[in-house]
N, C-alpha and C. Protein backbone atom coordinates (compact mmCIF):
# COMPACT_ATOMS: atom_id res chain seq x y z
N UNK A 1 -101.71 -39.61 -56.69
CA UNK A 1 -101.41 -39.17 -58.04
C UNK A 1 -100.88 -37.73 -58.05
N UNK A 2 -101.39 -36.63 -57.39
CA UNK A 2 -101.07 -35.59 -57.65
C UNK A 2 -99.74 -35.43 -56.63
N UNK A 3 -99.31 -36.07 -55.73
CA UNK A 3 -98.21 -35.98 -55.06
C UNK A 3 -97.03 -36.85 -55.92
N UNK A 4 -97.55 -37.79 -57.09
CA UNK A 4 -95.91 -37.65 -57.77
C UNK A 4 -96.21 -36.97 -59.18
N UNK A 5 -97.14 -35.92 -59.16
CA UNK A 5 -96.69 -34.79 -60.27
C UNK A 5 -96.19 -33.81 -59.41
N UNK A 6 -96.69 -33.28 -57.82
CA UNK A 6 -95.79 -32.20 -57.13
C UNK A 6 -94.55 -32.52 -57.25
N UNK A 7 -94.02 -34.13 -56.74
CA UNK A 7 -92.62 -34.34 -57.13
C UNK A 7 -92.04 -34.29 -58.19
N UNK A 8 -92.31 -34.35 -59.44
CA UNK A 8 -91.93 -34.18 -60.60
C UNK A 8 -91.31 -32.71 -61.15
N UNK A 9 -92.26 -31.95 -60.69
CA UNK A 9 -92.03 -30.31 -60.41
C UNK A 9 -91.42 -29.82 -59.65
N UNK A 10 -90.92 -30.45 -58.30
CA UNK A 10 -89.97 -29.93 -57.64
C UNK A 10 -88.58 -30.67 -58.16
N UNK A 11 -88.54 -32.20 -58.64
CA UNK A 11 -87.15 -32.17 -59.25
C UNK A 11 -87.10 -31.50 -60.66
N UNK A 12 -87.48 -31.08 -61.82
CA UNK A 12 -87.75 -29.99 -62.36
C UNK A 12 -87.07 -28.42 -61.98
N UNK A 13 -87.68 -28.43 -60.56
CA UNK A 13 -87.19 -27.04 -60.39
C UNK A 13 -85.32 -27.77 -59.59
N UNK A 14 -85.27 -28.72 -59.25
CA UNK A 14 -83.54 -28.80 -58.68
C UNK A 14 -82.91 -28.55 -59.69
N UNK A 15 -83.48 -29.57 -60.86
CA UNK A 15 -82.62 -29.68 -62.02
C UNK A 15 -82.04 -27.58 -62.40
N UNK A 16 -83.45 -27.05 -62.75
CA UNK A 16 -83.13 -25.46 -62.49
C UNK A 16 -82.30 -24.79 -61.40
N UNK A 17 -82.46 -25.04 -60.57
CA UNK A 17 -81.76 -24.38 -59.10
C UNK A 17 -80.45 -24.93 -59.37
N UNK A 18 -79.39 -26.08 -59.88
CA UNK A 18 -78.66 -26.64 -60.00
C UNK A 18 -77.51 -26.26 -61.31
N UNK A 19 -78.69 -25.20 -61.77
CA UNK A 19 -78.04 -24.56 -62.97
C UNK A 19 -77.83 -23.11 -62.39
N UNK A 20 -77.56 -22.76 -61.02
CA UNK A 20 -77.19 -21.57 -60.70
C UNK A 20 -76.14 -22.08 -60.29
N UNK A 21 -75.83 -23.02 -59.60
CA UNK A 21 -74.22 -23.40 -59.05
C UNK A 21 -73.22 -23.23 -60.18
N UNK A 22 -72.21 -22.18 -59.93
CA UNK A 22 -71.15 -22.01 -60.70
C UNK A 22 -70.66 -23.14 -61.67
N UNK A 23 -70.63 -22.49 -62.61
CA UNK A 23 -70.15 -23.90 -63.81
C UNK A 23 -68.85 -22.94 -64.40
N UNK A 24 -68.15 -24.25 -65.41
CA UNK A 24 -66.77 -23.04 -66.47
C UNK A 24 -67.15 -24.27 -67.53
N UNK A 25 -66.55 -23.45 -68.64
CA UNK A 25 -66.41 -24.09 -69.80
C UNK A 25 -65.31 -24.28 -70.20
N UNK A 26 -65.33 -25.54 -71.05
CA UNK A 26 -64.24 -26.55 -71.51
C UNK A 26 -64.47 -25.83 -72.66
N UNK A 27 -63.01 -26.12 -73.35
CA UNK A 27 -62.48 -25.77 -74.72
C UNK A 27 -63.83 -26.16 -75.61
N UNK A 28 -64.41 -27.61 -75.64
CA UNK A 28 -65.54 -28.12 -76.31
C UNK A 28 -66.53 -27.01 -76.23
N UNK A 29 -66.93 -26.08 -75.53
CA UNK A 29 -67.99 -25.16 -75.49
C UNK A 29 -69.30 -25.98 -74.70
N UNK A 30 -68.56 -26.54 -73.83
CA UNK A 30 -69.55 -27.71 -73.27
C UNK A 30 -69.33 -27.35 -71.68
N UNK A 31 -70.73 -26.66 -70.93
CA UNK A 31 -70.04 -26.18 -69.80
C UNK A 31 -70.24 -27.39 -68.87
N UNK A 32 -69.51 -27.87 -67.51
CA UNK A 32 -69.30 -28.55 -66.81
C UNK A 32 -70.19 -28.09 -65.65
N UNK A 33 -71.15 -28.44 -65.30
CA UNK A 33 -72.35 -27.72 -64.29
C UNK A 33 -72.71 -29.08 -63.08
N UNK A 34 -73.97 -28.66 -62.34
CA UNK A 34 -74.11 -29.46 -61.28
C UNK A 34 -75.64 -30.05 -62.20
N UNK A 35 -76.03 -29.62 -63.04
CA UNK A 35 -77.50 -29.87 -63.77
C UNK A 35 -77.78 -31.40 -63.71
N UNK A 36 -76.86 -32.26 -63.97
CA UNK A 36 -76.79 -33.97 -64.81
C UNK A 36 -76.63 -33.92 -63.06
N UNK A 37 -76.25 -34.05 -62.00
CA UNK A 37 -76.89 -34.61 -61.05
C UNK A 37 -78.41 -34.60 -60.68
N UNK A 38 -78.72 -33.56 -60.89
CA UNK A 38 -80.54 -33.45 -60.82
C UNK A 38 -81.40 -34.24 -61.67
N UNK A 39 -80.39 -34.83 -62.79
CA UNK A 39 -80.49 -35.33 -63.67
C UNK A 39 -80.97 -37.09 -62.52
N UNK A 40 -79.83 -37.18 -62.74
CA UNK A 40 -79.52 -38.59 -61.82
C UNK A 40 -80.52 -38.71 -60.88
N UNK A 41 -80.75 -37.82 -60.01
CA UNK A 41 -81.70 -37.69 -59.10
C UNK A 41 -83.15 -37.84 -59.46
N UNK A 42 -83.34 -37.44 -60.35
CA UNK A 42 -84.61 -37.58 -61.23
C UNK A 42 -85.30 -39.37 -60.93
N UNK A 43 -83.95 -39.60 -61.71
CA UNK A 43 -84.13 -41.12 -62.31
C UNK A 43 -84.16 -41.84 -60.64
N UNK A 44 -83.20 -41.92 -60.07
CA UNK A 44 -83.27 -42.69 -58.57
C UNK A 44 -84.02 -42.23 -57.92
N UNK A 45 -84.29 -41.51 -57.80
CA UNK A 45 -85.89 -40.79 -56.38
C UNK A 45 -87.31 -41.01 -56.86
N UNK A 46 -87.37 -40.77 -58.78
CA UNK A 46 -88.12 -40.79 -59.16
C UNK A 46 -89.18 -41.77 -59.69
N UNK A 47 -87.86 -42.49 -60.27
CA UNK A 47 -88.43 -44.21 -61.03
C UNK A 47 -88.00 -43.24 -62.39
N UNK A 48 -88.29 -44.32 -63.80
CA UNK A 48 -88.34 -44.18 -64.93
C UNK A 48 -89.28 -43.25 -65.58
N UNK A 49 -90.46 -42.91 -65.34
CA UNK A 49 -91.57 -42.38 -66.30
C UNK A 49 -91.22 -40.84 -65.14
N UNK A 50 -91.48 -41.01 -64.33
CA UNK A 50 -91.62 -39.84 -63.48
C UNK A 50 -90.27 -38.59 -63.40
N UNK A 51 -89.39 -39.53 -63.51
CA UNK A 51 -88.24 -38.71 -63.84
C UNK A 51 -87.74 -38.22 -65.01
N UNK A 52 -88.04 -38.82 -65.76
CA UNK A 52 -88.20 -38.60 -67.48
C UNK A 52 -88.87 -37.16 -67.66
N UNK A 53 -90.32 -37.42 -66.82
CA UNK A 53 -91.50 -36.25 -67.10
C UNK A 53 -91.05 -35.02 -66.12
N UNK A 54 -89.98 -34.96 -65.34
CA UNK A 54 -89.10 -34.08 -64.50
C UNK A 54 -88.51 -33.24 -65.20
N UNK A 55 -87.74 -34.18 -66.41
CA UNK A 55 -86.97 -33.84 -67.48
C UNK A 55 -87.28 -33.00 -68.10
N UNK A 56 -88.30 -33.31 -68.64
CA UNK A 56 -89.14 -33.10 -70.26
C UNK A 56 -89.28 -31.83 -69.74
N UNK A 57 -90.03 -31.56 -68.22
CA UNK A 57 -90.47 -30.25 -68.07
C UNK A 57 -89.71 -29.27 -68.06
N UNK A 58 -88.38 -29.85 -67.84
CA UNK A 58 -86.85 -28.54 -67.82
C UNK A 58 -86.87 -27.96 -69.40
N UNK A 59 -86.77 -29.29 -70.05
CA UNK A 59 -86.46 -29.25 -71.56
C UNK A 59 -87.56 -28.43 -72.62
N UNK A 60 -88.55 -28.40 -72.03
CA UNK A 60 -89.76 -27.87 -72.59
C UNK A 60 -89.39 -26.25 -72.18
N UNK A 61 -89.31 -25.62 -70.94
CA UNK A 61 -89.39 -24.58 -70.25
C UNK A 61 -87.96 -24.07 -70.82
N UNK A 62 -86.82 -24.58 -71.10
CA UNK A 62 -85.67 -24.21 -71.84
C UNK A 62 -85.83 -23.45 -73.08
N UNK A 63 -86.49 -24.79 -73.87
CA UNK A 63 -86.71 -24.44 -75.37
C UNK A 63 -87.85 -22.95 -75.29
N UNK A 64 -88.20 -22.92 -74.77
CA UNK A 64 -89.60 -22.05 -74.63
C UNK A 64 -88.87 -20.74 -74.34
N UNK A 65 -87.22 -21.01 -73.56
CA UNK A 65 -86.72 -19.49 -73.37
C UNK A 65 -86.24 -19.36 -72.44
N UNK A 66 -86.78 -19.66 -71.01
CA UNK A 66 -86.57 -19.84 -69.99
C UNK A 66 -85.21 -20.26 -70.06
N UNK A 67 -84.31 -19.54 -69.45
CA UNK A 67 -82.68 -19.55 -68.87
C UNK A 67 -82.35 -20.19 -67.58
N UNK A 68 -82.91 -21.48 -67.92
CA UNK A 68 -82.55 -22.64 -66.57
C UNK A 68 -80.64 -23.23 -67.17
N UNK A 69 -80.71 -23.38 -67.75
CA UNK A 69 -79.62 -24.14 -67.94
C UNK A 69 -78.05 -22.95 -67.16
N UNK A 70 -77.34 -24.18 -67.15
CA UNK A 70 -75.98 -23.50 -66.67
C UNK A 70 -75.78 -21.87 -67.49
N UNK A 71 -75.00 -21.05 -66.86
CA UNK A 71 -75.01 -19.91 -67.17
C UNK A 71 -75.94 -19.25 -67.73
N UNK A 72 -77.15 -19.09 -67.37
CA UNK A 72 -78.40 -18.89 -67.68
C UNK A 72 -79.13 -18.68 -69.25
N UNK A 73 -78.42 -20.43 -70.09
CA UNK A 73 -78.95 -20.32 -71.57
C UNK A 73 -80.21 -21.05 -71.18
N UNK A 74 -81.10 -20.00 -72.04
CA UNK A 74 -82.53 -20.97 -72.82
C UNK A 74 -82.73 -20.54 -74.20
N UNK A 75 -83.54 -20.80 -74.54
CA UNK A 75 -83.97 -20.67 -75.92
C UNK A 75 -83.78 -21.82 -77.14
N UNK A 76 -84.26 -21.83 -78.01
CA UNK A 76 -84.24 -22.19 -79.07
C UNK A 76 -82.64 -22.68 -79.51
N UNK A 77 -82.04 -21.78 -79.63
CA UNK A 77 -80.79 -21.58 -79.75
C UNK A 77 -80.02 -22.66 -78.72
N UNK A 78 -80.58 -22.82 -77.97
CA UNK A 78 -79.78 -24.08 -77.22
C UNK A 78 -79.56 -25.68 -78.25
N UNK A 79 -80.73 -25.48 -78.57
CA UNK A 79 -80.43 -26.96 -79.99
C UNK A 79 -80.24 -26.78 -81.12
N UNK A 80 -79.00 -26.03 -81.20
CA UNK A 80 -78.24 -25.93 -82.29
C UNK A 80 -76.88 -25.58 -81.38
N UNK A 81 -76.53 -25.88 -80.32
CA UNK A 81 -75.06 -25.46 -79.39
C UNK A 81 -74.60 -27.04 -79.62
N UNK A 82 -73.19 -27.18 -79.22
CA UNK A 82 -72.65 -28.44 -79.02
C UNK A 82 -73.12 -29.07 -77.43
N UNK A 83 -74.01 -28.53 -76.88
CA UNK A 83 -74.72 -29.17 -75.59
C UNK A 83 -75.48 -29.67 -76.32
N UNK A 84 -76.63 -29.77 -77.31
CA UNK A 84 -77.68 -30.34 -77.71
C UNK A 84 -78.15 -31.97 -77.37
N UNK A 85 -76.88 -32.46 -77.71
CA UNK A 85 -76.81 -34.15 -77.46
C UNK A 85 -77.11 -34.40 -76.15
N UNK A 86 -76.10 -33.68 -75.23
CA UNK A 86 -76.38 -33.83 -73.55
C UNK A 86 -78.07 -33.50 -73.32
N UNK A 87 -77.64 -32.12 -73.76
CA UNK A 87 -79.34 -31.30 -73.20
C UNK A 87 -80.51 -32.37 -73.30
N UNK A 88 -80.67 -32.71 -74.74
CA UNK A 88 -82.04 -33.92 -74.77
C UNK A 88 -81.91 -35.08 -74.28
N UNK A 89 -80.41 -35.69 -74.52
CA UNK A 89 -80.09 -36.29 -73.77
C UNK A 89 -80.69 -37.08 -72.35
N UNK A 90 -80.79 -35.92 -71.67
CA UNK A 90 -80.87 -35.33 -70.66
C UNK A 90 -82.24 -36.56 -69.75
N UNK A 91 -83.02 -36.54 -70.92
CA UNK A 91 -84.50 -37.53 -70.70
C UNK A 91 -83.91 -39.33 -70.75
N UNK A 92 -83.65 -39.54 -71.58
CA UNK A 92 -83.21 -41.12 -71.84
C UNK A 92 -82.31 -41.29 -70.30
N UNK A 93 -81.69 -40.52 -70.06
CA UNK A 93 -80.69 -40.54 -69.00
C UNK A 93 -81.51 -40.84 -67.94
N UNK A 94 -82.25 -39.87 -67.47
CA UNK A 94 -83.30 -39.97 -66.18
C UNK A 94 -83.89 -41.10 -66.25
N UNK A 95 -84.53 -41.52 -67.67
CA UNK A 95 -85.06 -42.76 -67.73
C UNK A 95 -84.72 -44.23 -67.14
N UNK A 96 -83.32 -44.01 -68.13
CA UNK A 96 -82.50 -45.48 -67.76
C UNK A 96 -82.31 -45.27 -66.52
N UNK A 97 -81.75 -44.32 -65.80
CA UNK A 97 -81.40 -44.36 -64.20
C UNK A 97 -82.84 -45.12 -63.62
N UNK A 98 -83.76 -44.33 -63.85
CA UNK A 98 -84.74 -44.72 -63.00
C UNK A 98 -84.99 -45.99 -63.40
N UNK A 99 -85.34 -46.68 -64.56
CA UNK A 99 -85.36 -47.68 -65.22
C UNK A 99 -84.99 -48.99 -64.07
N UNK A 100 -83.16 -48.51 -64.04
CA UNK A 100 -82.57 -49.80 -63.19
C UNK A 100 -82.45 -49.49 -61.75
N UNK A 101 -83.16 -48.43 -61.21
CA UNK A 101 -83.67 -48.32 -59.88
C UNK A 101 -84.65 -49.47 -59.06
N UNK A 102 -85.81 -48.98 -60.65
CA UNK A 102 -86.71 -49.47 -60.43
C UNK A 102 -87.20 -51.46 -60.13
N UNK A 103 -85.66 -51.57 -61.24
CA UNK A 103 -85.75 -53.01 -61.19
C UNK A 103 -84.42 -53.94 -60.34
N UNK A 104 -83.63 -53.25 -60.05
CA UNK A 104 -82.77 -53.56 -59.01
C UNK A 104 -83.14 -53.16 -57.74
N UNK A 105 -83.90 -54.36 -57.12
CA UNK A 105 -84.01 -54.28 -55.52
C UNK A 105 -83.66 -54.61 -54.24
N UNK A 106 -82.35 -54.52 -53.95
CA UNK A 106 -81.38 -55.37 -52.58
C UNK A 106 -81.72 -54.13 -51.65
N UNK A 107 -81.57 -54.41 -50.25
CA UNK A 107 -82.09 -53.89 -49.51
C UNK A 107 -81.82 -52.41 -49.20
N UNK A 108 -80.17 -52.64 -49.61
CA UNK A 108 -79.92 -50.44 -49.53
C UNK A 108 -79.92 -50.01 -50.87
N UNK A 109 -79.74 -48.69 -50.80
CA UNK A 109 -80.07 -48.28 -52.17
C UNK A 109 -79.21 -47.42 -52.62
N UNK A 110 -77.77 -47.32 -52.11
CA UNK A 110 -77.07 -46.86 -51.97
C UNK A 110 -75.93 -47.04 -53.25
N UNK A 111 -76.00 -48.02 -53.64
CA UNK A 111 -75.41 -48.77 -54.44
C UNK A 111 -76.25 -49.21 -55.61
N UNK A 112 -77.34 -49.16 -56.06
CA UNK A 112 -78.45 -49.28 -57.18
C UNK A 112 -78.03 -47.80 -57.55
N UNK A 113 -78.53 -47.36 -56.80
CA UNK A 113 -78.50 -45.69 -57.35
C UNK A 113 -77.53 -45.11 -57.83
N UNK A 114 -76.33 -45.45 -57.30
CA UNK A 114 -74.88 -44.99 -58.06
C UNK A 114 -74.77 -45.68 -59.04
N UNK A 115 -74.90 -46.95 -59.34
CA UNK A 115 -74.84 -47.94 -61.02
C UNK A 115 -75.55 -47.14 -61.32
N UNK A 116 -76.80 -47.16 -61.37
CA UNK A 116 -77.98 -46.87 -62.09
C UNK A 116 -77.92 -45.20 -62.64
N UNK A 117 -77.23 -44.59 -61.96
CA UNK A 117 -76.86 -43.20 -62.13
C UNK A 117 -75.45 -43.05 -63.40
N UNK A 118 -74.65 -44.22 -63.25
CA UNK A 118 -73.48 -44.31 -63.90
C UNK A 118 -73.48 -44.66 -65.09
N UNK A 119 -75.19 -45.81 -65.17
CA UNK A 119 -75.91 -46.40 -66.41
C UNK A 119 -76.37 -45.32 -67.30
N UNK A 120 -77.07 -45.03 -66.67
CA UNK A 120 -77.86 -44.05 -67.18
C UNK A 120 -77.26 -42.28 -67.09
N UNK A 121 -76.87 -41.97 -66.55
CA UNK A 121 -76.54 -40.46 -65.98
C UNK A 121 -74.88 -40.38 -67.06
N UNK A 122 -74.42 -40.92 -67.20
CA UNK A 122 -72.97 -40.75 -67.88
C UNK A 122 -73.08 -41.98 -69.03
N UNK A 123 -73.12 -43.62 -69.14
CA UNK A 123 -73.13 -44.28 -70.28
C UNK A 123 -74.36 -43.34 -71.38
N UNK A 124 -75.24 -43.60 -70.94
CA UNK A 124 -76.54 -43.05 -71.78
C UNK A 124 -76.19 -41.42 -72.35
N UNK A 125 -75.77 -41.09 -70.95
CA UNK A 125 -75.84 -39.47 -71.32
C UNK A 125 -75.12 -38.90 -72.19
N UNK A 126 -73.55 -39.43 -72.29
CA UNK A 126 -72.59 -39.40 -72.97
C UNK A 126 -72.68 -39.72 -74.40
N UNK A 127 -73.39 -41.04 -74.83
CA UNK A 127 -73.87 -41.45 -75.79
C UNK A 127 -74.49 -40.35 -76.57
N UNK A 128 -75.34 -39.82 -76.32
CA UNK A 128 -76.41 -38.90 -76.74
C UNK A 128 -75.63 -37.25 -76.87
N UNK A 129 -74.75 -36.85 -75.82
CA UNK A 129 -74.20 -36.20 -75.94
C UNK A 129 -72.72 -36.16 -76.83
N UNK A 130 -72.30 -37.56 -77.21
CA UNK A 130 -71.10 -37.25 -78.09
C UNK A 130 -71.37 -37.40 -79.52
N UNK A 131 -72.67 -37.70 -79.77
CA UNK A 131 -73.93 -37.77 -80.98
C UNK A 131 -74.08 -36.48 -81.08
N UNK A 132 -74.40 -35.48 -80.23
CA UNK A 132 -74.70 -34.48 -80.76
C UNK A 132 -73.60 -33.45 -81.51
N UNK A 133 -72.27 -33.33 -80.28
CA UNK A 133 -71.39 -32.81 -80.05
C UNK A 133 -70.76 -33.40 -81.38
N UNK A 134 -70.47 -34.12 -82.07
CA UNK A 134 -70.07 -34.61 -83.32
C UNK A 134 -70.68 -34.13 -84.54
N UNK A 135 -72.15 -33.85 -84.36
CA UNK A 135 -72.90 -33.54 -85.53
C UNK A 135 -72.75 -31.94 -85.55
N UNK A 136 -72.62 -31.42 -84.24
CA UNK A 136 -73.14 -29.98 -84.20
C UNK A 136 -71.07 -29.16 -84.52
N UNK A 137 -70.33 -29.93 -84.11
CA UNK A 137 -69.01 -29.38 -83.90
C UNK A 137 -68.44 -30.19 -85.53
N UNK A 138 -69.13 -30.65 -86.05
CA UNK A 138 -68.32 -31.52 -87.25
C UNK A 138 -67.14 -32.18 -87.01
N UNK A 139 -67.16 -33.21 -86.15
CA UNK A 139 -66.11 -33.65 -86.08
C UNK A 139 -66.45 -35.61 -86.09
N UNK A 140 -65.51 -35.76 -86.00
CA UNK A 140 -65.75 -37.40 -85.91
C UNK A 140 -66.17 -37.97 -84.33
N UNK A 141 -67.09 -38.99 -84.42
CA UNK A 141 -67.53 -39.66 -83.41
C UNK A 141 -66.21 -39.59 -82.16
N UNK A 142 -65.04 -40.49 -82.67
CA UNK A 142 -63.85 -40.54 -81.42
C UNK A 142 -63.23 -39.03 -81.20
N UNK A 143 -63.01 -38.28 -82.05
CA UNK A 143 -62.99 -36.92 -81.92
C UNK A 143 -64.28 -36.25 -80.95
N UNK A 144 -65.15 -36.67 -80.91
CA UNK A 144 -66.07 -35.88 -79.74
C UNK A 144 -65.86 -36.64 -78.64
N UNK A 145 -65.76 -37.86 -78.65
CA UNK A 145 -65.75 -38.23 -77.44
C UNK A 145 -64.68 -38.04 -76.46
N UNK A 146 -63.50 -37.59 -77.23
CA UNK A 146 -62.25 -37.11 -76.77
C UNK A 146 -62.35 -36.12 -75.92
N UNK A 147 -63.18 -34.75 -77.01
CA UNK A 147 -63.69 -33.66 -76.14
C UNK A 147 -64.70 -33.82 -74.66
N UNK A 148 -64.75 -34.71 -75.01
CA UNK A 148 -66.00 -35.10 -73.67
C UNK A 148 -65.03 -35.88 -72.25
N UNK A 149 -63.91 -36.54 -72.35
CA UNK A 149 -63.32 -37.29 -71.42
C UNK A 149 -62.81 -36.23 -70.15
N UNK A 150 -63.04 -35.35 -70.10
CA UNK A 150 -62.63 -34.46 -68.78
C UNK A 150 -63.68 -34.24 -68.02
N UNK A 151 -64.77 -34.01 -68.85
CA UNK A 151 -66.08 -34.40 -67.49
C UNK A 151 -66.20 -35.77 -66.69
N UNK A 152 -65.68 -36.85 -67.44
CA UNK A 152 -66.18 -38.20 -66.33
C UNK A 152 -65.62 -38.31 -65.38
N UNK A 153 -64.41 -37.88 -64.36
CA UNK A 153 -64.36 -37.42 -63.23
C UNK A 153 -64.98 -36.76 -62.28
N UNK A 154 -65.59 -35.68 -62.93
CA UNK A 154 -66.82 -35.30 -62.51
C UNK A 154 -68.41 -35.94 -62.30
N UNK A 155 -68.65 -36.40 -63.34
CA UNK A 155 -69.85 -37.07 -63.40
C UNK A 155 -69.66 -38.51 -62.60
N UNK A 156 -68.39 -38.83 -62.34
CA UNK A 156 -68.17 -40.02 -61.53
C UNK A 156 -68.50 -39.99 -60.03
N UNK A 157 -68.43 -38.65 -59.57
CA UNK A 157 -68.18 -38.16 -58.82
C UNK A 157 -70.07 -37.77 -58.58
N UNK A 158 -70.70 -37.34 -59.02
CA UNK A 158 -72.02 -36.97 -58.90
C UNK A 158 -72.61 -38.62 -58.88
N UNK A 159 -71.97 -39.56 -59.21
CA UNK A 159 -72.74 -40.82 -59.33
C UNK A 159 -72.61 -41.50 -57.55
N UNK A 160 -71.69 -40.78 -57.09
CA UNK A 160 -71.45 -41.40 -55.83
C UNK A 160 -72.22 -40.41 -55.40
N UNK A 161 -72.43 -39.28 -55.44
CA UNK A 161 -73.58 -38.21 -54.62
C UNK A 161 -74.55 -38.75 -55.25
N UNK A 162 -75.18 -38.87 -55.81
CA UNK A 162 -76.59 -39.57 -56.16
C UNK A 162 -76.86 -40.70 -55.31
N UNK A 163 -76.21 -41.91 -55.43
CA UNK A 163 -75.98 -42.66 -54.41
C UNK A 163 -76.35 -42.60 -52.98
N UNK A 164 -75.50 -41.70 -52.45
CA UNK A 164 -75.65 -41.00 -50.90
C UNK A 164 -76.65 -40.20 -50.76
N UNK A 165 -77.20 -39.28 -51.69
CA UNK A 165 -78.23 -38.46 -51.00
C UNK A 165 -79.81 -39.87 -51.21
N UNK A 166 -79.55 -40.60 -52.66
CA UNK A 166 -80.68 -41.19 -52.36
C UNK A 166 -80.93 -42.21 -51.34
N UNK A 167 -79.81 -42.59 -51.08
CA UNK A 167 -79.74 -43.22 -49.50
C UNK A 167 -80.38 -42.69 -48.33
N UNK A 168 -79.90 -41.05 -48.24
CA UNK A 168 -80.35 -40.21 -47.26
C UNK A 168 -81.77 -40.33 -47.50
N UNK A 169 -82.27 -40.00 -48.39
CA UNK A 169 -83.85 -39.48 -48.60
C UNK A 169 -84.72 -40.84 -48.39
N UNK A 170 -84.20 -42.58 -48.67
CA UNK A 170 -84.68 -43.50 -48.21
C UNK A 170 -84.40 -43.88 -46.54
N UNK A 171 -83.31 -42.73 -46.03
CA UNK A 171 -83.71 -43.50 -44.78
C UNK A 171 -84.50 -42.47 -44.37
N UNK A 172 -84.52 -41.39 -44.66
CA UNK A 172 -85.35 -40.43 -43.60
C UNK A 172 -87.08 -40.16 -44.08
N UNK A 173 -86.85 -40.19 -45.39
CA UNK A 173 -88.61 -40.25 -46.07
C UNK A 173 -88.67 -41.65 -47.04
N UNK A 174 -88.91 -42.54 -46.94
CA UNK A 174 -88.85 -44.31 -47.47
C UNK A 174 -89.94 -43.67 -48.37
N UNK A 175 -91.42 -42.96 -47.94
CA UNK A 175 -92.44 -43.09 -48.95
C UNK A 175 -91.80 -42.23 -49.82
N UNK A 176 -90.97 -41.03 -50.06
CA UNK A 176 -90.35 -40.35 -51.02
C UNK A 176 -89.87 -41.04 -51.90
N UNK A 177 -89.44 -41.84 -51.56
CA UNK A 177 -88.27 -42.89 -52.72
C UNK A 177 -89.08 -43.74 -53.57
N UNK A 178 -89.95 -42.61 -54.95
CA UNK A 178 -90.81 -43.40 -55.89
C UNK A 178 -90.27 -44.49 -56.71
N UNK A 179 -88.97 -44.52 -56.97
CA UNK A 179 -88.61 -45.21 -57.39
C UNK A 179 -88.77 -46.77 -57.10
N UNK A 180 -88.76 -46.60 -56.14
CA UNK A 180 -88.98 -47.88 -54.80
C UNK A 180 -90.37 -48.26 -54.43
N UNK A 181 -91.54 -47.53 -54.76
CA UNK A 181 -92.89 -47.70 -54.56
C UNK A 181 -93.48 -48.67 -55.43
């Protein structure tokens, strides 16, 4: 028990450490960061509940002030930005990833984890994020999502690294891979 709350807290802190890797911002005011892979990672390493509660702890420690996020925003003030949708987002995402980790089981995992990252980490995430980005920027639903189409190259791209590292971490630590337990 207490070794998948240590894990929970150390993806927690990637998701943080992941918000020091150089990010830029898009015209949307929506910065393009490495964060939503830690994201992904959450969900495939973690399973559903565990990666969620990875989440929550970023999202909690944000709101509270703490300057984890890309270019070192926290505060309050973060849910009222046009990130808001992504930012909370952020949980449902980890979820569903882990979700269809958890229930898709063929023998590598190489390939669960990238769907399941693509399910959850960009369908879900996007969802939630072009919900917000619409309400917070006043604009229309296809109008945000417009603003949003230059990240999924990117995030396509983190779905195949999710993929591969959770591959890595099942062949070299199998009991690590809660998702899989």
């Amino acid at each position: 028990m207490e070794h998948r709350i240590v894990m929970a807290g150390l993806f927690a802190a990637l998701i943080a450490a992941l918000g020091l890797v150089p990010s830029f911002q898009l015209i949307s005011g929506v910065p393009i960061s490495a964060q939503s892979l830690g994201v992904m990672l959450c969900g495939t390493v973690l399973g559903a509940r565990r990666g969620a509660l990875a989440v929550i702890i970023v999202v909690v420690l944000v709101t509270l002030g703490l300057p984890l996020l890309a270019g070192g925003r926290g505060g309050p003030a973060v849910l009222a930005g046009p990130t808001v949708g992504f930012f909370l987002g952020w949980i449902p995402a980890a979820y569903v990833t882990g979700l269809v980790m958890e229930r898709w089981r063929p023998s590598s995992v190489a390939l669960p984890a990238a769907i399941a990252s693509l399910l959850g980490g960009v369908v879900v995430l996007y969802a939630c994020g072009i919900v917000g980005m619409a309400a917070v920027l006043d604009r229309s639903l296809p109008e945000a999502a417009m603003l949003s189409l230059p990240f999924i190259p990117g995030d396509l791209v983190k779905c195949v690294l999710a993929g591969l590292i959770t591959r890595g971490i099942a062949t070299a630590r199998p009991q690590s891979l809660l998702s899989r337990a």
